[in-house]
N, C-alpha and C. Protein backbone atom coordinates (compact mmCIF):
# COMPACT_ATOMS: atom_id res chain seq x y z
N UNK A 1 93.41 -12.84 -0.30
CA UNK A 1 92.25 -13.23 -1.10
C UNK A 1 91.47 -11.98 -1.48
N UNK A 2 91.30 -11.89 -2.67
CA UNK A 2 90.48 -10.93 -3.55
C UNK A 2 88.98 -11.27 -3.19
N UNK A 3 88.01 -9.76 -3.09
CA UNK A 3 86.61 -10.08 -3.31
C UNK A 3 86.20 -9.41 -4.17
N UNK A 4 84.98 -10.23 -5.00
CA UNK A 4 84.25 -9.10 -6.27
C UNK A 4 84.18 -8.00 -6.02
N UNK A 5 84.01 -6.63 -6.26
CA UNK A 5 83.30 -5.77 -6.09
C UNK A 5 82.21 -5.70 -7.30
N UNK A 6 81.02 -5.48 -6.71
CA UNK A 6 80.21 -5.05 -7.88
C UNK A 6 79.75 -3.90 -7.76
N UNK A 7 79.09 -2.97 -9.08
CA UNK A 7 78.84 -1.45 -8.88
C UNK A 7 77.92 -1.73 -8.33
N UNK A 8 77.22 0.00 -7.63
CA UNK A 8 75.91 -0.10 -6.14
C UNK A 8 74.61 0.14 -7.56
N UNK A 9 73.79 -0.75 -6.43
CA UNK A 9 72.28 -0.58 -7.48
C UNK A 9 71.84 0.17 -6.88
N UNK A 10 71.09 1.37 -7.42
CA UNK A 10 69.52 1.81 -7.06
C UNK A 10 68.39 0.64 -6.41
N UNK A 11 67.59 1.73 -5.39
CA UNK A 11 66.59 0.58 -5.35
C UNK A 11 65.36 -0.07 -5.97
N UNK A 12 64.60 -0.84 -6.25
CA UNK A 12 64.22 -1.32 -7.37
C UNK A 12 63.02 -0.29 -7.27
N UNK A 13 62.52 0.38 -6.74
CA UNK A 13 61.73 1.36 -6.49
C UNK A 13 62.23 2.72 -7.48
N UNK A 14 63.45 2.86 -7.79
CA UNK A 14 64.06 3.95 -9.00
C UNK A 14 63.84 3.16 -10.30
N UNK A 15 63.19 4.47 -11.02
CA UNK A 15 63.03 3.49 -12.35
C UNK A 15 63.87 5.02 -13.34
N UNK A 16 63.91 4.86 -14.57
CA UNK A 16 64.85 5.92 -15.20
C UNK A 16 63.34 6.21 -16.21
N UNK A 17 62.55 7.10 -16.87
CA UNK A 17 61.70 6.90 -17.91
C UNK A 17 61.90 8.28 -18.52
N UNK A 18 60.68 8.44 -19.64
CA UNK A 18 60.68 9.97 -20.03
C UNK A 18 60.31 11.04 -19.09
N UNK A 19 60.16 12.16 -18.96
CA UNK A 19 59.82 13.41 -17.96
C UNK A 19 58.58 13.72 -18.72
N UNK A 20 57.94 13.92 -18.01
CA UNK A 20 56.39 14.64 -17.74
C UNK A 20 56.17 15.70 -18.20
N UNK A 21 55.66 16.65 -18.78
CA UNK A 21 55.08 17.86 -19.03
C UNK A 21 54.99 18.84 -17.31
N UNK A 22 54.35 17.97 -16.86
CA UNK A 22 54.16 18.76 -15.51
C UNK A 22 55.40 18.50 -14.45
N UNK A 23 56.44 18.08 -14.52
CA UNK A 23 57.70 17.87 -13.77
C UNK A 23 58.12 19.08 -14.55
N UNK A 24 58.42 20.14 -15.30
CA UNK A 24 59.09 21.15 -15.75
C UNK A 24 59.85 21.82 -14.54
N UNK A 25 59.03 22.00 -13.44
CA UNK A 25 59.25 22.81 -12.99
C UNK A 25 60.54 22.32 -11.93
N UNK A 26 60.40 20.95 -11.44
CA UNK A 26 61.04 19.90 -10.66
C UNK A 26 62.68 19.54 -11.38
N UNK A 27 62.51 19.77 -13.05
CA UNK A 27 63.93 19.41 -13.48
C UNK A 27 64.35 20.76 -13.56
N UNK A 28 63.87 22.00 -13.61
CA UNK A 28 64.58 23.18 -13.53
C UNK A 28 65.34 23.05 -11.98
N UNK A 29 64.15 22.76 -11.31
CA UNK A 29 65.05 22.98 -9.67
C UNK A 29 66.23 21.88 -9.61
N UNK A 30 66.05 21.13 -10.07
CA UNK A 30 67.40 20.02 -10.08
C UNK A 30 68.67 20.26 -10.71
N UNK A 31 68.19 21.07 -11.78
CA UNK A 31 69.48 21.90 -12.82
C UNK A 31 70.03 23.09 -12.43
N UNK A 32 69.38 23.64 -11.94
CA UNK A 32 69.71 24.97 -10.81
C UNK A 32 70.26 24.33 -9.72
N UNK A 33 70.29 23.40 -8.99
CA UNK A 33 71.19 22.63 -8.08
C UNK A 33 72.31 21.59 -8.45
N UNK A 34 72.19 20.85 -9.48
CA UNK A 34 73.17 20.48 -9.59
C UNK A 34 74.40 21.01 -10.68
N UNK A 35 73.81 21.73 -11.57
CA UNK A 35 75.18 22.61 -12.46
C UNK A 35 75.67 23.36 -11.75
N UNK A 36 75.96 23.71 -10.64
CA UNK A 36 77.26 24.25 -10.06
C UNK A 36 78.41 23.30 -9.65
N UNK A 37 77.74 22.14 -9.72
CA UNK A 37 78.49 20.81 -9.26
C UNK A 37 79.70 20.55 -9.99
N UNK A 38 78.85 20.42 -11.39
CA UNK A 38 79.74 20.06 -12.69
C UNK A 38 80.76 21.69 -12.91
N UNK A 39 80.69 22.56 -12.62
CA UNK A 39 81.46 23.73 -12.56
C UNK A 39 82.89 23.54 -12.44
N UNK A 40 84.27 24.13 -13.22
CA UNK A 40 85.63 24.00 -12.57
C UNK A 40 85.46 25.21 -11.38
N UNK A 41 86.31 24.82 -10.24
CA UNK A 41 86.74 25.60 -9.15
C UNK A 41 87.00 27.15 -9.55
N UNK A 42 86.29 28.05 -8.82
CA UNK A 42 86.80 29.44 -9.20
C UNK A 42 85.64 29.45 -9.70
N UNK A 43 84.59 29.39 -10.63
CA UNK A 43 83.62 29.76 -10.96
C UNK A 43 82.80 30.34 -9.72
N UNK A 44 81.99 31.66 -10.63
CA UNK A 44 81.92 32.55 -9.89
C UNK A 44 80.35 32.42 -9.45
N UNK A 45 79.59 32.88 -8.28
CA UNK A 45 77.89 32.22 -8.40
C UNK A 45 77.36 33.08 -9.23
N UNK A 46 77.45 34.77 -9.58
CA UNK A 46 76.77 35.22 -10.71
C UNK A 46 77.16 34.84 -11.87
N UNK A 47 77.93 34.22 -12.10
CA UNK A 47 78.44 33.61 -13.26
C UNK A 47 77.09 32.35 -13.66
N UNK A 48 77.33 31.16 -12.56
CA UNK A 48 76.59 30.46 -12.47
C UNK A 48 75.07 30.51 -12.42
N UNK A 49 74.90 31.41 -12.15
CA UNK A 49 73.17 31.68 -11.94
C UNK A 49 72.76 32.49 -13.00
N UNK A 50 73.73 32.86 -13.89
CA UNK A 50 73.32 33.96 -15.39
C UNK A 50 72.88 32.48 -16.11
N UNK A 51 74.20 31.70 -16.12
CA UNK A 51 73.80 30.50 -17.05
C UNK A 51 72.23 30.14 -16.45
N UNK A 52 71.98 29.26 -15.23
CA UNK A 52 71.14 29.14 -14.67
C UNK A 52 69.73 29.73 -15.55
N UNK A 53 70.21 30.46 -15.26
CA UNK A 53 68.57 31.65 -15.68
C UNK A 53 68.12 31.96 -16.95
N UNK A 54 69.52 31.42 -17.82
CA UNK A 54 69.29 31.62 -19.72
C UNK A 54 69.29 30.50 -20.04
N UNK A 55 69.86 28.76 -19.83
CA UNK A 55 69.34 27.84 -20.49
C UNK A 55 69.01 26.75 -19.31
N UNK A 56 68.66 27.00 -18.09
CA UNK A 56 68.16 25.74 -17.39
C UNK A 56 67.30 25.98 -16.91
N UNK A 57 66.14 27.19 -16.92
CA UNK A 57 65.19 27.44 -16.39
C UNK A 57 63.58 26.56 -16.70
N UNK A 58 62.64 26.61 -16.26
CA UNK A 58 61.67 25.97 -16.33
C UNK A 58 61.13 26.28 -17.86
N UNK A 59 61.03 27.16 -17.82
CA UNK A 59 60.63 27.51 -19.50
C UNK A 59 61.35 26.92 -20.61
N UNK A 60 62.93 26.82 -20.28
CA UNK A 60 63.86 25.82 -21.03
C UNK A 60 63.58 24.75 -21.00
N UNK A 61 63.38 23.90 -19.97
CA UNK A 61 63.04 22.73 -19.83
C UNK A 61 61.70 22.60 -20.83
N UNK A 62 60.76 23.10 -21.02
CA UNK A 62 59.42 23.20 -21.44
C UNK A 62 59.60 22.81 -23.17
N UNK A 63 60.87 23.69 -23.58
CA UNK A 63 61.11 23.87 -25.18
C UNK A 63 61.63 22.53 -25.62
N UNK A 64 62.22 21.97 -24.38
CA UNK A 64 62.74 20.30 -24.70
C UNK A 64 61.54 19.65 -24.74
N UNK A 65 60.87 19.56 -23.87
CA UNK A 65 59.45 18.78 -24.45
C UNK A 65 58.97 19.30 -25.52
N UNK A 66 58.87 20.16 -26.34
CA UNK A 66 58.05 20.69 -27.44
C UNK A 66 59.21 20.54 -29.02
N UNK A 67 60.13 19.90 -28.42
CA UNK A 67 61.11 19.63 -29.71
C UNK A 67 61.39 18.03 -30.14
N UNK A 68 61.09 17.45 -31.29
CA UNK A 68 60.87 16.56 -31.67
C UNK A 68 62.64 16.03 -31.86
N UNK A 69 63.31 16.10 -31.42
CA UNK A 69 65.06 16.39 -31.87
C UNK A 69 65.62 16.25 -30.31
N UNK A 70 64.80 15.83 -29.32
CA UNK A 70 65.13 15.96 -27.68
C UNK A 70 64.80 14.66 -26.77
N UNK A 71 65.62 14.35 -26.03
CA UNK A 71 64.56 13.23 -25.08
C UNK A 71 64.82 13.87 -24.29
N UNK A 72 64.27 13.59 -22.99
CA UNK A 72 64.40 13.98 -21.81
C UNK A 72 63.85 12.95 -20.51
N UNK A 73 64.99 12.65 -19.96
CA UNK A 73 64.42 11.67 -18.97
C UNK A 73 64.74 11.96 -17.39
N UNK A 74 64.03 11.30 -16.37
CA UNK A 74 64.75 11.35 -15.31
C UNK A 74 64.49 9.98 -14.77
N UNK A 75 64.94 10.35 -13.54
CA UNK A 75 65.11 9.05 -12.75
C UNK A 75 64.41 9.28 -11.25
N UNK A 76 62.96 8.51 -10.99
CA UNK A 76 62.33 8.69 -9.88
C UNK A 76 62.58 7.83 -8.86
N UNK A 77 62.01 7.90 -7.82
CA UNK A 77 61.49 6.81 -6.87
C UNK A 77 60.01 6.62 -6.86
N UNK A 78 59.30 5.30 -7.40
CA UNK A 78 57.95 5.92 -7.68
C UNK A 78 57.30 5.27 -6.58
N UNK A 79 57.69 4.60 -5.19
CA UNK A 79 57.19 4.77 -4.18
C UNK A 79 56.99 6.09 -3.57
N UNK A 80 58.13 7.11 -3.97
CA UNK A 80 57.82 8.10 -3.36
C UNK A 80 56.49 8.85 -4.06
N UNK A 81 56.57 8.77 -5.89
CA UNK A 81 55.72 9.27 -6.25
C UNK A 81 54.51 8.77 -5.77
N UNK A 82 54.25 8.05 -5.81
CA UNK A 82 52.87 7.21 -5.42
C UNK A 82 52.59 7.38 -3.95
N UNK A 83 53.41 7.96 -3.02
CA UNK A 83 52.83 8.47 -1.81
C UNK A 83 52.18 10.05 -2.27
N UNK A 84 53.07 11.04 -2.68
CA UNK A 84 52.94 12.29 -2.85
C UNK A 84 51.50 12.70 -3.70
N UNK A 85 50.92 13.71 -3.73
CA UNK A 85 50.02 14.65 -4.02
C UNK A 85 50.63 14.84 -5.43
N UNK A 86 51.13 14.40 -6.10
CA UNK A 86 51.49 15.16 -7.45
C UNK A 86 53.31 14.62 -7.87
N UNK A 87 54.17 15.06 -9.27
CA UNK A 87 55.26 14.43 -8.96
C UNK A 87 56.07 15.30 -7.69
N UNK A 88 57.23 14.82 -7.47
CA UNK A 88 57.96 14.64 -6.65
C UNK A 88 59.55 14.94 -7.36
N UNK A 89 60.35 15.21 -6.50
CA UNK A 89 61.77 16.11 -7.53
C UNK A 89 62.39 14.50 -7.68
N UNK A 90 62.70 14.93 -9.09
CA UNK A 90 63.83 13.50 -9.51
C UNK A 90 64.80 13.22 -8.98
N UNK A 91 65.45 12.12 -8.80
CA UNK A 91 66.50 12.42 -8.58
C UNK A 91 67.74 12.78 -9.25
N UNK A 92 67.54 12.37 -10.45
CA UNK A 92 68.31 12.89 -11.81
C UNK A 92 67.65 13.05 -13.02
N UNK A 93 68.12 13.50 -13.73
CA UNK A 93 67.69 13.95 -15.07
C UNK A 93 69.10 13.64 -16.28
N UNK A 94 68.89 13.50 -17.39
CA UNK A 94 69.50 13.27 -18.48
C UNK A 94 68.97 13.66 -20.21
N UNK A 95 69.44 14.50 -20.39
CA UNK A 95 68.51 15.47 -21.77
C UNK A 95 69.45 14.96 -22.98
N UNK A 96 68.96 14.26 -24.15
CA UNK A 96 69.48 14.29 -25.52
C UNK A 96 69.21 14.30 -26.36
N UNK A 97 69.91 14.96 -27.66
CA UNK A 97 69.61 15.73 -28.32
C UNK A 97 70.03 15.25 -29.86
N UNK A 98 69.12 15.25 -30.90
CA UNK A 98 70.04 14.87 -31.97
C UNK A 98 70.33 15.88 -33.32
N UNK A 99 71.41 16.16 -34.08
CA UNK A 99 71.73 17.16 -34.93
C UNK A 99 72.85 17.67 -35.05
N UNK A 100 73.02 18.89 -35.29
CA UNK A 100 74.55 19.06 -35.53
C UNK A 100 75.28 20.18 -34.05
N UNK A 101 76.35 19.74 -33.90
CA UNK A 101 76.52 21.07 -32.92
C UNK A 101 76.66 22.46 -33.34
N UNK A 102 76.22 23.72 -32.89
CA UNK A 102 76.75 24.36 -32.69
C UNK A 102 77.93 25.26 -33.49
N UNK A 103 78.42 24.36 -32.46
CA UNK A 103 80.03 25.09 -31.74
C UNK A 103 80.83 24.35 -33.14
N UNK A 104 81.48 25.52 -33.83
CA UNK A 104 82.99 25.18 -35.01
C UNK A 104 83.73 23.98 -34.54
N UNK A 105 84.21 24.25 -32.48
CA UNK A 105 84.84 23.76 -32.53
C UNK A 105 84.56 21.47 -32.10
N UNK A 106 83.61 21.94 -31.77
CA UNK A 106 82.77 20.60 -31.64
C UNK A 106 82.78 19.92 -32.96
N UNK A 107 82.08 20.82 -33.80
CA UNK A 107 82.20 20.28 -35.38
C UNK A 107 82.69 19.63 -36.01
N UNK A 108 84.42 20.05 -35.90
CA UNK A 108 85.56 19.82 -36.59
C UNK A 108 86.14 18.97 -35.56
N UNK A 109 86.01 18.34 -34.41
CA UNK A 109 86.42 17.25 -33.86
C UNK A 109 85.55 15.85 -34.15
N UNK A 110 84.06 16.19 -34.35
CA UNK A 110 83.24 14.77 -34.89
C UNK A 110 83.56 14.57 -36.06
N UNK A 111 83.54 15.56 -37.02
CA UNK A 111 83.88 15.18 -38.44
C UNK A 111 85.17 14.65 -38.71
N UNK A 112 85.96 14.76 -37.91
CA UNK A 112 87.05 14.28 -38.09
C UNK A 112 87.56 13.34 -37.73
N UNK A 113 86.66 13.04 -36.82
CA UNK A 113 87.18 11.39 -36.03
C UNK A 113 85.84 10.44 -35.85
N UNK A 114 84.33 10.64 -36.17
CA UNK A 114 83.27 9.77 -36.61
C UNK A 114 82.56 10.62 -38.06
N UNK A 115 83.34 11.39 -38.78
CA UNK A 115 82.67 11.82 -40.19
C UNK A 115 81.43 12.44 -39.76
N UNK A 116 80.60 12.62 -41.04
CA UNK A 116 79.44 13.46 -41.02
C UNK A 116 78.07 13.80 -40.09
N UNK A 117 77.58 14.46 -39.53
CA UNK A 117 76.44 14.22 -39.02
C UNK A 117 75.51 13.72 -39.64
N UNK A 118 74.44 13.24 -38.91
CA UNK A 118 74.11 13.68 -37.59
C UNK A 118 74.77 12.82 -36.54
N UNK A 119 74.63 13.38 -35.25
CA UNK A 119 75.39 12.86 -33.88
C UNK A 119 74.10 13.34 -33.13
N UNK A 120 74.65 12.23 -31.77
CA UNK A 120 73.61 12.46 -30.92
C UNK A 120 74.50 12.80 -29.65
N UNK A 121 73.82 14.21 -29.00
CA UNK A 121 74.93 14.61 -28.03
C UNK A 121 74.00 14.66 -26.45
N UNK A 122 74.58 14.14 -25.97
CA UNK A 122 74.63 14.27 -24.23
C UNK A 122 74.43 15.04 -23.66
N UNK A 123 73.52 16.07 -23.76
CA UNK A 123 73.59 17.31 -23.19
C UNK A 123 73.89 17.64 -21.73
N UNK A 124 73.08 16.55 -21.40
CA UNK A 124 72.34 16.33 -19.96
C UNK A 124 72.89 15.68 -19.06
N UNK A 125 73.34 15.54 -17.98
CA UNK A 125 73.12 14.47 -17.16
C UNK A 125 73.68 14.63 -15.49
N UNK A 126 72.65 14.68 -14.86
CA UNK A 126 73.11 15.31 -13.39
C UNK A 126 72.28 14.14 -12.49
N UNK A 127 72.63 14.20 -11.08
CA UNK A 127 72.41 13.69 -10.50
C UNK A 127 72.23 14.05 -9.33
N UNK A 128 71.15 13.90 -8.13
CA UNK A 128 70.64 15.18 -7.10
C UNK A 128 71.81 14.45 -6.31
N UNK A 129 72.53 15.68 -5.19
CA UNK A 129 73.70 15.39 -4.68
C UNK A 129 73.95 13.85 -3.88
N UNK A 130 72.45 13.61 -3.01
CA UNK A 130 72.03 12.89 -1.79
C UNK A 130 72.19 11.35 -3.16
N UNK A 131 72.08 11.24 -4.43
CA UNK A 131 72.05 9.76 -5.11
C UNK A 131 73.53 9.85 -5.84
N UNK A 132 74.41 10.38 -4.95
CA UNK A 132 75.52 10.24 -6.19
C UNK A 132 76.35 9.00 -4.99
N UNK A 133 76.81 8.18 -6.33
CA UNK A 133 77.40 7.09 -5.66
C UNK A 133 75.89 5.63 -5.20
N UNK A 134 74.92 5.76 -6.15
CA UNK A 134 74.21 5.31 -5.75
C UNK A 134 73.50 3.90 -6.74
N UNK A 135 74.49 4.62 -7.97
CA UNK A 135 73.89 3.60 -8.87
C UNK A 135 72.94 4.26 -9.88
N UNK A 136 72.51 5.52 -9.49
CA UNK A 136 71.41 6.53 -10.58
C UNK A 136 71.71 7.01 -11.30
N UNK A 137 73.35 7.55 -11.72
CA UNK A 137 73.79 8.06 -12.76
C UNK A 137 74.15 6.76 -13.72
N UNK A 138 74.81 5.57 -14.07
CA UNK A 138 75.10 4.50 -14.75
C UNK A 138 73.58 4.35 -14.77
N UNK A 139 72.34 4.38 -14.57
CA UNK A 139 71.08 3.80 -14.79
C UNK A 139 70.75 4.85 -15.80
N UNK A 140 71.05 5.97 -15.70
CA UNK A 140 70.37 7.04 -16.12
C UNK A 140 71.04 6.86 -17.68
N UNK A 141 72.64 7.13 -17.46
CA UNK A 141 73.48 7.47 -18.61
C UNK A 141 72.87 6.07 -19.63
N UNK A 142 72.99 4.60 -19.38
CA UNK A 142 72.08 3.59 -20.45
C UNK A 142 71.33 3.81 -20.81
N UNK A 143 69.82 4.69 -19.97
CA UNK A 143 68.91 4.89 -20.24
C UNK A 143 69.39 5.93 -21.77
N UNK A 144 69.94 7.06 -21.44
CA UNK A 144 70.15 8.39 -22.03
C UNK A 144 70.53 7.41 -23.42
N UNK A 145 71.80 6.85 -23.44
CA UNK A 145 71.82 6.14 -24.58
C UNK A 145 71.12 5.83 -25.58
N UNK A 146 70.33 4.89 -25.22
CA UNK A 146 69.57 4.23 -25.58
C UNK A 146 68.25 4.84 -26.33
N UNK A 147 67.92 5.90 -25.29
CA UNK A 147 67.42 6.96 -26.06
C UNK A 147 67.55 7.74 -27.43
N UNK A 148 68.97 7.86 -27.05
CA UNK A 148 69.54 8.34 -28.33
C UNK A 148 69.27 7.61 -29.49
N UNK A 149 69.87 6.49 -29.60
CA UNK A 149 69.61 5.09 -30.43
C UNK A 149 67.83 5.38 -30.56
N UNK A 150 67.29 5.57 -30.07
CA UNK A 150 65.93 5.34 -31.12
C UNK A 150 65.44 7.45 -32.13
N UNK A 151 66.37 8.27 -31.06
CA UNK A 151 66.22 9.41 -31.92
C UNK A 151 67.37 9.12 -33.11
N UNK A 152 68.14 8.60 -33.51
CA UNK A 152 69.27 8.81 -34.07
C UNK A 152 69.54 7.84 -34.76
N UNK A 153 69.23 6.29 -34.58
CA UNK A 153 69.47 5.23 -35.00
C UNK A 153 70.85 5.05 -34.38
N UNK A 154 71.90 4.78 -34.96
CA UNK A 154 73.43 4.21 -35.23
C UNK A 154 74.77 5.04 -34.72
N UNK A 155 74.05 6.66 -34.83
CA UNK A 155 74.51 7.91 -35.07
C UNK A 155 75.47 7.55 -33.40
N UNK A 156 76.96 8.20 -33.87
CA UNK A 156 77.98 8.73 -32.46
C UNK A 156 77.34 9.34 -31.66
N UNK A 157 77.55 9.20 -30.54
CA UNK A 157 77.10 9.74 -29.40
C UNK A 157 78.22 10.28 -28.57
N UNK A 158 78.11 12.03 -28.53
CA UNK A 158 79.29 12.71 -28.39
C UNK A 158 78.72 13.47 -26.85
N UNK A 159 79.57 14.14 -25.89
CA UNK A 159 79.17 15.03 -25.14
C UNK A 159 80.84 15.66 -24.57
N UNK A 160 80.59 17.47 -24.01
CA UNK A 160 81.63 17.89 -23.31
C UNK A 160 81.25 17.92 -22.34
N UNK A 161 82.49 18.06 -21.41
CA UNK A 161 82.63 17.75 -19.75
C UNK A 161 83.79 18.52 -19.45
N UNK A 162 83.74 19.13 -18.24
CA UNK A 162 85.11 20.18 -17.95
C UNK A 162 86.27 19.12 -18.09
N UNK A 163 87.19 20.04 -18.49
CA UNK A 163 88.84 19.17 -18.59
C UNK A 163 89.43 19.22 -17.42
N UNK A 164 88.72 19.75 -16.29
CA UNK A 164 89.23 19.74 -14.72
C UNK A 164 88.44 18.66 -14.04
N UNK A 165 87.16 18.24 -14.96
CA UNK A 165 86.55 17.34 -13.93
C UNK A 165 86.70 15.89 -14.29
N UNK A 166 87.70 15.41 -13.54
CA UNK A 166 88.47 13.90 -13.60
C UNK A 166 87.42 12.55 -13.47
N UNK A 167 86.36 12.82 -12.41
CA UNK A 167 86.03 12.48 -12.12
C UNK A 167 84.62 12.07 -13.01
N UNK A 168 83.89 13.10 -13.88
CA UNK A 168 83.16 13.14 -15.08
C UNK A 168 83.71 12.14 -16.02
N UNK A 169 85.07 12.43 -16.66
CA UNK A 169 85.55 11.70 -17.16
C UNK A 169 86.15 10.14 -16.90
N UNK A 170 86.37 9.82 -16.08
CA UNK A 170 86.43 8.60 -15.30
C UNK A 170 85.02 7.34 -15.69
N UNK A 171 83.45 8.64 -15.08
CA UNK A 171 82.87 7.75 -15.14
C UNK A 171 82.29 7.41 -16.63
N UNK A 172 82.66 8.34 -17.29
CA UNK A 172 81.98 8.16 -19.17
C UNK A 172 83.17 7.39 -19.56
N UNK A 173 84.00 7.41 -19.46
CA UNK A 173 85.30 6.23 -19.90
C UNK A 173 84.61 4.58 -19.51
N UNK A 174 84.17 4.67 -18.38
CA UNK A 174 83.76 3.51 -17.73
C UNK A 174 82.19 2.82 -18.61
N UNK A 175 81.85 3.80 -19.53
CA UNK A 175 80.63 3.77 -20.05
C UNK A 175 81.02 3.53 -21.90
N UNK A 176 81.61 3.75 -22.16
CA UNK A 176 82.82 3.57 -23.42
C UNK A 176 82.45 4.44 -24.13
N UNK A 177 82.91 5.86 -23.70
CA UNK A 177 83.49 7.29 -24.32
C UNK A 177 84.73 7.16 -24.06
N UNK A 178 85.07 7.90 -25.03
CA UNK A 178 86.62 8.36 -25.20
C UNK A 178 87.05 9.62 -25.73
N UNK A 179 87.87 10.38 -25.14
CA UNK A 179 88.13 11.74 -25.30
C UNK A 179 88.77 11.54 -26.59
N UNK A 180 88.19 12.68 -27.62
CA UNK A 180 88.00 12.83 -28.91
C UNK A 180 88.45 14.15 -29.45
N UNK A 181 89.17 15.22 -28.75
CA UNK A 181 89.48 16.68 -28.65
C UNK A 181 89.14 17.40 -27.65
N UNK A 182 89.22 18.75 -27.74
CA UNK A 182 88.80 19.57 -26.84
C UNK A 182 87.65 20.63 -27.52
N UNK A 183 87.08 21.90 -26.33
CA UNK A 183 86.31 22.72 -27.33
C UNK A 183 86.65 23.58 -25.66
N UNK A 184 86.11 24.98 -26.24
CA UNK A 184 85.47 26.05 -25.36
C UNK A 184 84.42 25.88 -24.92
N UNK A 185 83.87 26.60 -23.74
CA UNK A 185 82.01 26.05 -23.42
C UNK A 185 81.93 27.24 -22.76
N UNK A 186 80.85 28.38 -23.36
CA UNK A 186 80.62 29.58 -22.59
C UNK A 186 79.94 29.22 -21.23
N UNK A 187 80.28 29.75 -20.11
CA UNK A 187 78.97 29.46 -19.15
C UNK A 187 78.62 31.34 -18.16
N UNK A 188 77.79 31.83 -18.67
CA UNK A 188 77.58 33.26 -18.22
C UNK A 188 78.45 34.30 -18.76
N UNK A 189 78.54 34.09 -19.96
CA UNK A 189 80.02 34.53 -20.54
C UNK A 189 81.40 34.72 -20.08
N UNK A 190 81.51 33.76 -19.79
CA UNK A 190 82.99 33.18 -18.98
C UNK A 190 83.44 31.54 -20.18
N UNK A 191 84.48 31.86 -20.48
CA UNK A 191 85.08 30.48 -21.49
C UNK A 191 85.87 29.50 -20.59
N UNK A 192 85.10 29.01 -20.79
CA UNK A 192 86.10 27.24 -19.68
C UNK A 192 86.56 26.31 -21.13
N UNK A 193 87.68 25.48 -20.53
CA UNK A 193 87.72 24.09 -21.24
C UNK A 193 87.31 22.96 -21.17
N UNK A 194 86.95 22.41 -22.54
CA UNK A 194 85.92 21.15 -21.86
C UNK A 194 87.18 20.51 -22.89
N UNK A 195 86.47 18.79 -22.48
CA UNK A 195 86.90 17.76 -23.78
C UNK A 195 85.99 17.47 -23.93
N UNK A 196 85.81 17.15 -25.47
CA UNK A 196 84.69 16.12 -25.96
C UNK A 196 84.93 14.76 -26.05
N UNK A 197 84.28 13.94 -25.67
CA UNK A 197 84.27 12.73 -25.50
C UNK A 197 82.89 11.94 -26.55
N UNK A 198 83.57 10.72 -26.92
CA UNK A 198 82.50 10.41 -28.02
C UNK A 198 82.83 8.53 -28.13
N UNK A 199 81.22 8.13 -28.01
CA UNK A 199 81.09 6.89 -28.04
C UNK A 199 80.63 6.60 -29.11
N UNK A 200 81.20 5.52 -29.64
CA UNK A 200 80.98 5.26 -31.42
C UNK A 200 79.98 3.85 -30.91
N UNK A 201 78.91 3.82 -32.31
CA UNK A 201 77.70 2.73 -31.79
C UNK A 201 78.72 1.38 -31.57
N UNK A 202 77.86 0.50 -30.91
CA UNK A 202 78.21 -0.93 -30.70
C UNK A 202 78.32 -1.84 -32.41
C-alpha cells in the first residue's frame, strides 16, 4: 500500500514579501553565505569571495532597491521579527529582474525559443542552509514568479543554474522550467557552464 507524500510546508509564521531598505545589509550576509552553495565543485574561495565582493555586496543589494526593473524579496519568520530589536536575517531571498540579458549567449537562446524581449530573469534565489528542505525555496520561487508577472506582465521567465547542479535543476523542472540551451557565467573571472532554463507564461 502506497502513501501520499506531500511537499514540507514552512511554518505559518514564514511569510515570503518585498525586502526592506534597511535589511540590505542582512541579504548581503545571506548571499555571501549561500553562493558558494550554488558553486560547481573545485571552485576556488578567492574565486568566490571576488564574485562576493563585486556583485553581492550590501551596496549591490542597495542598487536593487533603487531600480525600478528589480524585485526583491525574502522570506522571514515574523515571529522572530517581532521578538527582535530591528529585522532579523532572512531566511531566503529571491531577486528579479526585467529586460534584456546581457550575455550574446543568453540572447540567442530566448530569441530563439520564446522570440523577442523583454524576459523576466531569475536572478536570485537562495536559501539559508538550516531552511533547505523546508518548504522556503517552492514558497519563495511562486512568490519570485509572480513578481515577475506584475514587473513584466506575460513576458518568459528565464534563469541559469550550473550544468553540474542536478539538483537546482530538478527543483525548477518541478516548478515548470525547462532547459532551453546553455551559456558561460563568469564568477571571479573563472568561466563555468550553466543551462538556461525558461518557463513560458501559463
Amino acid at each position: 500500500m502506497s502513501t501520499l507524500q506531500t511537499a514540507p510546508q514552512p511554518p505559518a509564521s514564514v511569510v515570503v514579501r518585498p525586502a526592506r531598505a534597511d535589511e540590505s545589509a542582512h541579504v548581503a550576509w545571506l548571499a555571501a553565505l549561500t553562493f558558494p552553495l550554488a558553486c560547481p565543485p573545485g571552485t576556488s574561495v578567492a574565486t568566490m569571495a571576488a564574485h562576493v565582493a563585486t556583485h553581492l555586496s550590501p551596496s549591490a543589494v542597495r542598487g536593487w532597491f533603487r531600480s525600478d526593473a528589480h524585485a526583491l524579496l525574502v522570506a522571514v519568520d515574523e515571529e522572530l521579527d517581532a521578538r527582535a530589536d530591528g529585522p532579523t536575517a532572512p531566511l531566503g531571498y529571491a531577486l528579479v529582474s526585467l529586460g534584456e540579458p546581457s550575455g550574446d549567449e543568453e540572447q540567442r537562446v530566448l530569441r530563439s525559443v520564446v522570440g523577442p524581449a523583454p524576459y523576466v530573469e531569475l536572478s536570485k534565489i537562495y536559501v539559508h542552509p538550516d531552511a533547505l528542505g523546508s518548504g522556503v525555496a517552492a514558497r519563495l520561487l511562486d512568490a519570485a514568479v509572480s513578481a515577475g508577472a506584475e514587473l513584466g506582465g506575460d513576458a518568459p521567465v528565464w534563469l541559469g543554474t550550473n550544468a553540474q547542479n542536478a539538483r537546482a535543476q530538478s527543483f525548477y523542472r518541478k516548478h515548470g522550467f525547462e532547459v532551453a540551451g546553455t551559456r558561460t557565467y563568469d564568477v571571479g573571472g573563472v568561466r563555468h557552464d550553466d543551462v538556461v532554463m525558461i518557463r513560458r507564461p501559463a
